[in-house]
N, C-alpha and C. Protein backbone atom coordinates (compact mmCIF):
# COMPACT_ATOMS: atom_id res chain seq x y z
N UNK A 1 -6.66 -22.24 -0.86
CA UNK A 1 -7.93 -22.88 -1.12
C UNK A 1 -8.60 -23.37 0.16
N UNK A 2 -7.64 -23.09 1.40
CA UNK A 2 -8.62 -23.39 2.78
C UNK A 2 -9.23 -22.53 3.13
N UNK A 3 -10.63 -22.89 2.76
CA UNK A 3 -11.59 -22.40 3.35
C UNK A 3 -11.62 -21.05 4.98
N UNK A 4 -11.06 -22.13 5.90
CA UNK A 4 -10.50 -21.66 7.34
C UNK A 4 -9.70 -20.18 7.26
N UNK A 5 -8.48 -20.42 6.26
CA UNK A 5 -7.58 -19.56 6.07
C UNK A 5 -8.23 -18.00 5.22
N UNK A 6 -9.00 -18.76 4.32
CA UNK A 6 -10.05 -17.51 3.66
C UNK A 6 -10.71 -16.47 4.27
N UNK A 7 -11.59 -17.35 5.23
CA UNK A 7 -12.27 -16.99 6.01
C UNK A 7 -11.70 -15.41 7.03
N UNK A 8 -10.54 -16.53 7.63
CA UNK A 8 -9.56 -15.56 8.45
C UNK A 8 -9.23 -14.30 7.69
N UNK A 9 -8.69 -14.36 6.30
CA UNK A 9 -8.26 -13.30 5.95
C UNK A 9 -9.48 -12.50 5.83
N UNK A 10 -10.56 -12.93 5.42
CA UNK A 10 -11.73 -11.95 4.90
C UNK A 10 -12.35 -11.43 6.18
N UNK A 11 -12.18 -11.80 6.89
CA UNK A 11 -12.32 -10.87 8.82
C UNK A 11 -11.25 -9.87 8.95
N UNK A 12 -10.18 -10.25 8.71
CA UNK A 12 -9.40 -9.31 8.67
C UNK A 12 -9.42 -8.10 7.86
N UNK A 13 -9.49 -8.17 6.68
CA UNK A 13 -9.85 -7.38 5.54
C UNK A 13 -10.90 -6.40 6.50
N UNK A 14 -12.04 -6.87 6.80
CA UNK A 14 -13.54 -6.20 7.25
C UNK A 14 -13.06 -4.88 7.59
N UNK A 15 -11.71 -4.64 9.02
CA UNK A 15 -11.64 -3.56 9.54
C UNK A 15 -11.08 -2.34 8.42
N UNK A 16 -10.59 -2.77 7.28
CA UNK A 16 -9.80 -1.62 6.28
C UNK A 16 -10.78 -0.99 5.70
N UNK A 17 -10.36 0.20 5.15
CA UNK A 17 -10.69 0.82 4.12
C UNK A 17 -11.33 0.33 3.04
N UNK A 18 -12.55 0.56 1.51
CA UNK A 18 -12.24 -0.05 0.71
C UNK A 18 -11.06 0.44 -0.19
N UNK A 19 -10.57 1.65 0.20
CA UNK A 19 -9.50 2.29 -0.44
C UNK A 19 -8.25 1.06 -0.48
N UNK A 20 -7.84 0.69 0.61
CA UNK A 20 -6.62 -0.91 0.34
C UNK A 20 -7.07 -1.61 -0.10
N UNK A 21 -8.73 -2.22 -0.28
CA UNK A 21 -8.98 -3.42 -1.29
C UNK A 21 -9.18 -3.04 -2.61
N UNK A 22 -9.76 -2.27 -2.79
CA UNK A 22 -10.22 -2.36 -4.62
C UNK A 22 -9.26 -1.36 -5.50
N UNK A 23 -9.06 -2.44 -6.63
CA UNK A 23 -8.27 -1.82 -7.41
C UNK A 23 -8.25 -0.17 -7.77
N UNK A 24 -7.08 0.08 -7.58
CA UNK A 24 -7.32 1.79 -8.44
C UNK A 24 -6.64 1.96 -9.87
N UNK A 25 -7.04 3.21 -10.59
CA UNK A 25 -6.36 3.49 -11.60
C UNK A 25 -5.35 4.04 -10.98
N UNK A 26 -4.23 4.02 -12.40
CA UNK A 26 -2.48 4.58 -11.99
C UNK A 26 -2.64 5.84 -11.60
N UNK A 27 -2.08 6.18 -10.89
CA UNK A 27 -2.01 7.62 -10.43
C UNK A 27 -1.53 8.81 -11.79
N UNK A 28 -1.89 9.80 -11.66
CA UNK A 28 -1.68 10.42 -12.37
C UNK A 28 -0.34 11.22 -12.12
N UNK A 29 0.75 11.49 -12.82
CA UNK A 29 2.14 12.66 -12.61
C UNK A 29 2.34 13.14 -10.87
N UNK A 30 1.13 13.53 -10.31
CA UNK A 30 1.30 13.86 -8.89
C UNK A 30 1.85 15.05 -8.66
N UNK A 31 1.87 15.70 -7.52
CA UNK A 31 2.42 17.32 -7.17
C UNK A 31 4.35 16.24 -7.10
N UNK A 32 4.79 15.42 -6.76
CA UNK A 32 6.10 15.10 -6.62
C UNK A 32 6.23 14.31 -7.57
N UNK A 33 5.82 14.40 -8.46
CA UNK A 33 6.50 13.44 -10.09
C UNK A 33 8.15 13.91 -10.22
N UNK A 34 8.92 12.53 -10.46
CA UNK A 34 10.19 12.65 -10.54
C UNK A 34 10.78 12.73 -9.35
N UNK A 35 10.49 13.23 -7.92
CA UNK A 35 11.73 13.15 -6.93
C UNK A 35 11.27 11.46 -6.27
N UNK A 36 12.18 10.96 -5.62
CA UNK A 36 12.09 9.74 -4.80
C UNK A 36 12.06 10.01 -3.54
N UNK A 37 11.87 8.73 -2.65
CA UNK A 37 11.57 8.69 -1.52
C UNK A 37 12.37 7.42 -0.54
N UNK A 38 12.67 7.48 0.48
CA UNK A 38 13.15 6.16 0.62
C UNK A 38 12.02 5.84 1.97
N UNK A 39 11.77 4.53 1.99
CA UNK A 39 10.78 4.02 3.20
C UNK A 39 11.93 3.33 3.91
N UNK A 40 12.03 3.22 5.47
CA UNK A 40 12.80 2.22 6.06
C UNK A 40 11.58 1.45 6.50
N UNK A 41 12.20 -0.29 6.43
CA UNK A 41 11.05 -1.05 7.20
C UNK A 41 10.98 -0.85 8.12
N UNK A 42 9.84 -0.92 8.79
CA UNK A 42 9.43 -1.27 10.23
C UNK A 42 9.23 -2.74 10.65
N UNK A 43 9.07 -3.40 9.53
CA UNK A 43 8.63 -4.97 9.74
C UNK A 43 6.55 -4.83 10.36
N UNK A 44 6.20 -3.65 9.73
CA UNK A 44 4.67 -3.45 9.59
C UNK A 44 3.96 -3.41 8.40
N UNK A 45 2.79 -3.16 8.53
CA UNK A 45 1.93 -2.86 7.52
C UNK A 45 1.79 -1.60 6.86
N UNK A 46 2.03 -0.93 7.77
CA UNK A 46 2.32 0.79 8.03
C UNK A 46 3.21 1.07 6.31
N UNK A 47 4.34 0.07 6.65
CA UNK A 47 5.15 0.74 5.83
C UNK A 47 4.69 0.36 4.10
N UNK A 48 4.18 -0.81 4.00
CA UNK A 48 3.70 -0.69 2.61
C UNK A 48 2.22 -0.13 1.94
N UNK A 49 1.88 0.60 3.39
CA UNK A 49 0.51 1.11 2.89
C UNK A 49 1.66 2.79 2.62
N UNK A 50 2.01 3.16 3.32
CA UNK A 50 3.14 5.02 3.48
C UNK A 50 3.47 4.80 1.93
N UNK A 51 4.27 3.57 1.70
CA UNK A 51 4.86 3.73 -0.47
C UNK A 51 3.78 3.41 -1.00
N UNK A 52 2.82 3.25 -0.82
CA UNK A 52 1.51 3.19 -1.83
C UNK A 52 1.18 4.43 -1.74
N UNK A 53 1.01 5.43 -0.47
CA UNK A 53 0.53 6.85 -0.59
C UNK A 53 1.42 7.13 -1.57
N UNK A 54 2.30 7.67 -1.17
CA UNK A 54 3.41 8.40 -1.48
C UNK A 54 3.72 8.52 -3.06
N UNK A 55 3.42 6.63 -3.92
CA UNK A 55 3.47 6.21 -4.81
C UNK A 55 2.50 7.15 -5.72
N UNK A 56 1.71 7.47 -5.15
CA UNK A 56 0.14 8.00 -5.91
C UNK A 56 0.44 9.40 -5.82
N UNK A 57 1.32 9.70 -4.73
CA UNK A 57 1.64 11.40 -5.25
C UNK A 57 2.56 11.52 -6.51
N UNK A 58 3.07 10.46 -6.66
CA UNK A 58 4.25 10.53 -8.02
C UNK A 58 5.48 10.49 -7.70
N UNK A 59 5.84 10.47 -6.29
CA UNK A 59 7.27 10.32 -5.51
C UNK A 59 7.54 8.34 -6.42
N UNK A 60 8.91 8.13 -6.93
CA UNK A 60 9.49 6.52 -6.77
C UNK A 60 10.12 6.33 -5.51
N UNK A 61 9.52 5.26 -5.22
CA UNK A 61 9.27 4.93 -3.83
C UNK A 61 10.18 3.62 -3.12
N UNK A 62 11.49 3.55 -2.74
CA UNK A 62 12.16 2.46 -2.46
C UNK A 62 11.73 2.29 -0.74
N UNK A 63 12.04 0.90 -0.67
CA UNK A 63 11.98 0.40 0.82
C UNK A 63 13.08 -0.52 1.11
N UNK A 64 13.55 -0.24 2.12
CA UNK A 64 14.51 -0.73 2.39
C UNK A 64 14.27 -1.40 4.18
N UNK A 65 15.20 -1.97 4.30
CA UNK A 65 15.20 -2.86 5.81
C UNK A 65 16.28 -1.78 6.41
């Protein structure tokens, strides 16, 4: 609810995509429906935007450290 902190994030936000902000519908089956995937962290951003792609091709998508 701080204002300050809002602010900050909504500058940040500015440089993305609107593809990472606004909601999407569920992906549909995908060309990889049914196989998985494993993500290793990086301790980035990188890596939970890669299982959101990946997610939308239809790959299940674990992350791990």
């Amino acid at each position: 609810d701080d204002p300050t902190i809002a602010a900050l994030l909504e500058s940040r936000n500015a440089r993305l995509a609107p593809f990472w902000l606004n909601p999407q519908e569920q992906a549909g089956a995908g060309p990889f429906a049914g196989r998985r995937a494993l993500v290793i962290d990086a301790e980035d951003r990188f890596t939970t935007m890669l299982a959101h792609q990946l997610s939308h091709l239809g790959l299940d998508v674990s992350i791990v450290p």
